[in-house]
Protein backbone atom coordinates (compact mmCIF):
# COMPACT_ATOMS: atom_id res chain seq x y z
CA UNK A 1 -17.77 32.68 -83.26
CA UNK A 2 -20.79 35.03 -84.55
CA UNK A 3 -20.08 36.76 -87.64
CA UNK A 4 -21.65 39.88 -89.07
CA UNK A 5 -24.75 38.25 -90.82
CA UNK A 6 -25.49 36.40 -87.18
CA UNK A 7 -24.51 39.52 -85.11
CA UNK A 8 -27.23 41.57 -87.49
CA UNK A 9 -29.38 38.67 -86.68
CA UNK A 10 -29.11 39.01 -82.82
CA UNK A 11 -29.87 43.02 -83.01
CA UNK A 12 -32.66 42.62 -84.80
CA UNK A 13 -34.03 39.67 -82.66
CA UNK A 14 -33.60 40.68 -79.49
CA UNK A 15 -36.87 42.72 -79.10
CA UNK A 16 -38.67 39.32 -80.43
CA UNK A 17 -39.63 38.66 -83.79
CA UNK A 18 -41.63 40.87 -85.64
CA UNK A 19 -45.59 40.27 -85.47
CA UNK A 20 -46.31 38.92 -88.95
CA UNK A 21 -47.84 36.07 -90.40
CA UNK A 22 -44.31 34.93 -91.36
CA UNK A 23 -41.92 36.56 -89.15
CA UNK A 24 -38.88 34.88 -90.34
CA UNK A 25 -39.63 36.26 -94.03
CA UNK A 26 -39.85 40.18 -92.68
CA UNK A 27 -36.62 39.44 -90.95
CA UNK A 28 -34.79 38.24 -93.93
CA UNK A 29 -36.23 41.17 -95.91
CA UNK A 30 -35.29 43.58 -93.56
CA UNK A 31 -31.87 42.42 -92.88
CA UNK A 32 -31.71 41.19 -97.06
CA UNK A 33 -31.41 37.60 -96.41
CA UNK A 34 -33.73 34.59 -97.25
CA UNK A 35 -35.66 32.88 -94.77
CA UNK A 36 -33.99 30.04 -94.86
CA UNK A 37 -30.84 31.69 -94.05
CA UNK A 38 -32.19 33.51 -91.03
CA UNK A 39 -34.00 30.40 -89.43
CA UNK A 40 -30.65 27.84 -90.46
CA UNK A 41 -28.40 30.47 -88.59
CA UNK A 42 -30.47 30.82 -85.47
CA UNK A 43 -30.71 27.38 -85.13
CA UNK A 44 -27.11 27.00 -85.42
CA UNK A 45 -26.63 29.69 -82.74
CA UNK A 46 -29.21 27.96 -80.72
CA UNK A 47 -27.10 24.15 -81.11
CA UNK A 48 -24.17 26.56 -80.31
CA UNK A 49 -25.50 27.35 -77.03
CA UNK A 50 -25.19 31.25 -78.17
CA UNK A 51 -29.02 31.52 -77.73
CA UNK A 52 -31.31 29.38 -75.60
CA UNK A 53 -34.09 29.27 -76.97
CA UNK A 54 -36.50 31.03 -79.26
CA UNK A 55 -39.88 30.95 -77.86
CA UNK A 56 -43.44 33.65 -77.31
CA UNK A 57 -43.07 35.34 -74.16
CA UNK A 58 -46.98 36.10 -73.55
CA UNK A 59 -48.32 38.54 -71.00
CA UNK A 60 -50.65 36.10 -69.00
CA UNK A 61 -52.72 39.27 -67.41
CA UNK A 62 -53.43 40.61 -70.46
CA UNK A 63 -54.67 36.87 -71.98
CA UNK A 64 -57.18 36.91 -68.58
CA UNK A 65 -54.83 34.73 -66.40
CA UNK A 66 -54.94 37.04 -63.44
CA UNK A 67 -53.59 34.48 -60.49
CA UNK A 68 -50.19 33.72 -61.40
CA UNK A 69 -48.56 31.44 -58.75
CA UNK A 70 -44.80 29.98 -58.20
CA UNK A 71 -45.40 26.65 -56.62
CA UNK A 72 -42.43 25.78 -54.58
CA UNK A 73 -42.06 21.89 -53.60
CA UNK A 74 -39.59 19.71 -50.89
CA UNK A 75 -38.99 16.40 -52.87
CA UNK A 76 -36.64 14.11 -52.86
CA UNK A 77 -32.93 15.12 -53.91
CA UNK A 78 -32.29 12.04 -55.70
CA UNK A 79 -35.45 11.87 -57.54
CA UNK A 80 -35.59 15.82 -59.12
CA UNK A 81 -35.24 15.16 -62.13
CA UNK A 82 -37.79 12.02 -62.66
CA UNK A 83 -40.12 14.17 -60.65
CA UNK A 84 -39.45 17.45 -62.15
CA UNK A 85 -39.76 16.48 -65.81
CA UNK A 86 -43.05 14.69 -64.65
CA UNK A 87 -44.02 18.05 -63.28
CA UNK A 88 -43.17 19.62 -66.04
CA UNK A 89 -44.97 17.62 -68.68
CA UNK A 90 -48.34 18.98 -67.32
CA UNK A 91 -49.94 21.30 -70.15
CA UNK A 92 -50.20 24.01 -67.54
CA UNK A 93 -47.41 24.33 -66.23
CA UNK A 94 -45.22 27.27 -67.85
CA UNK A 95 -41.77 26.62 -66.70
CA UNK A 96 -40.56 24.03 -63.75
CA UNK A 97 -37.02 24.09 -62.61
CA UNK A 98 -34.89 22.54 -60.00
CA UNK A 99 -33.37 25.39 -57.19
CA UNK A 100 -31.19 24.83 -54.33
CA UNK A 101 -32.43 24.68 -50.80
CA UNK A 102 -31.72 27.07 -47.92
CA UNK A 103 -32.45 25.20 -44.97
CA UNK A 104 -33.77 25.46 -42.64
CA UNK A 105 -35.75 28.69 -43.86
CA UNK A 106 -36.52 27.56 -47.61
CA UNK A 107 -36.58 23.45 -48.03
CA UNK A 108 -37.68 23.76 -51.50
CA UNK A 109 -36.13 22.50 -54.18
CA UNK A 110 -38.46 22.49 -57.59
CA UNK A 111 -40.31 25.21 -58.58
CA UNK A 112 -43.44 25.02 -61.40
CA UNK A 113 -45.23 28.48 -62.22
CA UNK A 114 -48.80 27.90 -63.09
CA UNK A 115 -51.85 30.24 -63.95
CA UNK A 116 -55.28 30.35 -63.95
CA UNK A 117 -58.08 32.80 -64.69
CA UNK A 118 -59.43 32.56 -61.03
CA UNK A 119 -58.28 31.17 -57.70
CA UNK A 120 -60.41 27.87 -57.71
CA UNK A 121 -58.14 27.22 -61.41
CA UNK A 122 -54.49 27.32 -59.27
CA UNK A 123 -55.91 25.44 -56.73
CA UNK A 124 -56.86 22.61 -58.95
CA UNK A 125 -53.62 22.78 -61.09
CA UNK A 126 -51.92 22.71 -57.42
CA UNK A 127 -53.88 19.56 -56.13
CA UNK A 128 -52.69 18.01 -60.56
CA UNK A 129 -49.07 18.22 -58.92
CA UNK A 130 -49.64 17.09 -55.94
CA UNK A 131 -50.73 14.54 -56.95
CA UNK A 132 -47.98 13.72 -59.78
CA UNK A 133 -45.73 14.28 -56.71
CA UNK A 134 -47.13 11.67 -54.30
CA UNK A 135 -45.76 10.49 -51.57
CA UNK A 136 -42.34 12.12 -52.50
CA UNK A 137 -44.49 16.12 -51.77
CA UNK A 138 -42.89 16.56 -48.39
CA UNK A 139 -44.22 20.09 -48.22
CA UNK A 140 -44.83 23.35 -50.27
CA UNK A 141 -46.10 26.79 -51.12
CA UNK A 142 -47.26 28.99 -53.33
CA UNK A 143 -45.73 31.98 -53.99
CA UNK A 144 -48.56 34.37 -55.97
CA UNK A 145 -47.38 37.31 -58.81
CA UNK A 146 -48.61 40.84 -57.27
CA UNK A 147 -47.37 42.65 -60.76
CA UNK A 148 -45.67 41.63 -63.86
CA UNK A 149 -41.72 41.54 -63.84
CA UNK A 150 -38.67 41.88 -67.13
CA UNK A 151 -39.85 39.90 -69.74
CA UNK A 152 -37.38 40.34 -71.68
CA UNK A 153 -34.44 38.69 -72.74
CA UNK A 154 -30.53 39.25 -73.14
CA UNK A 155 -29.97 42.56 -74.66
CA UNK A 156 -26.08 43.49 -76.53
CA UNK A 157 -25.26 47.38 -78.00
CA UNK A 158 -24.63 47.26 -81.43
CA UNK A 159 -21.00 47.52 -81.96
C-alpha cells in the first residue's frame, strides 16, 4: 500500500523528474525529504510493481532522428523470447516486444522500434536484425512514425 510520503512522491513524478543536475535532490527539497529517501521509496514502488520503470523519455525528432520505424517480424513461436532478447540487446534498438498474431492479415509477432537520422540508417539497422534473426525471419515490415504520439506516462488526480 502507498502511503502519503510515496503518494506525494507519485504527484510530483509523474510529469518526469525535474531537469537538474541532481534531480532526486530538488525532489526531496521540494517535497522536504532527503534524497535518499526519495530514490529508496521509488525503488521500493518500482520492486512493488507500483511503477515500472523510471527511465528518459527523449523526443527522437527533436535529437535529429527523423525516420522512426516499427519493425514488425514472423519468427518462430517457440523461440520469442531467445530471439527477442537477442533483438533487443542491439544498442539501437529502443524497445522490442513480443505481440500476438492476427492471421492471416498480421503474422507478426515481435516488434523492435529503431531510428535513424536518414533512411539509408533504418535500412542498415533493419538488415543488423535480420540478420540476428536468421533463418528463423520468416517475413516482415516496417511500419514508419508520420508524427510523434503520448509520451507520457500514467497520470492519478491528487486526492
Amino acid at each position: 500500500m502507498l502511503d502519503d510520503t510515496d503518494r506525494r512522491i507519485m504527484h510530483a513524478t509523474q510529469a518526469g523528474l525535474p531537469l537538474t543536475l541532481e534531480p532526486y535532490q530538488t525532489l526531496a527539497e521540494q517535497l522536504d525529504l532527503t534524497a535518499d529517501e526519495v530514490m529508496s521509496r521509488l525503488s521500493a514502488m518500482q520492486a512493488g510493481g507500483i511503477i515500472r520503470r523510471i527511465g528518459a523519455v527523449p523526443n527522437h525528432y527533436h535529437l535529429g532522428y527523423r525516420f522512426n520505424g516499427m519493425t514488425v517480424w514472423d519468427v518462430p513461436d517457440e523461440r520469442i523470447d531467445e530471439l527477442g532478447f537477442q533483438v533487443g540487446q542491439l544498442a539501437f534498438v529502443s524497445h522490442c516486444y513480443h505481440r500476438p498474431r492476427h492471421l492471416p492479415e498480421w503474422p507478426y509477432n515481435l516488434f523492435a522500434m529503431v531510428h535513424g537520422k536518414d533512411r539509408r540508417d533504418v535500412d542498415e539497422q533493419i538488415q543488423q536484425i535480420a540478420d540476428v534473426l536468421g533463418d528463423c525471419n520468416r517475413g516482415h515490415d516496417v511500419l514508419y512514425s508520420t508524427k510523434i504520439l503520448k509520451k507520457t506516462g500514467f497520470r492519478s488526480r491528487q486526492e
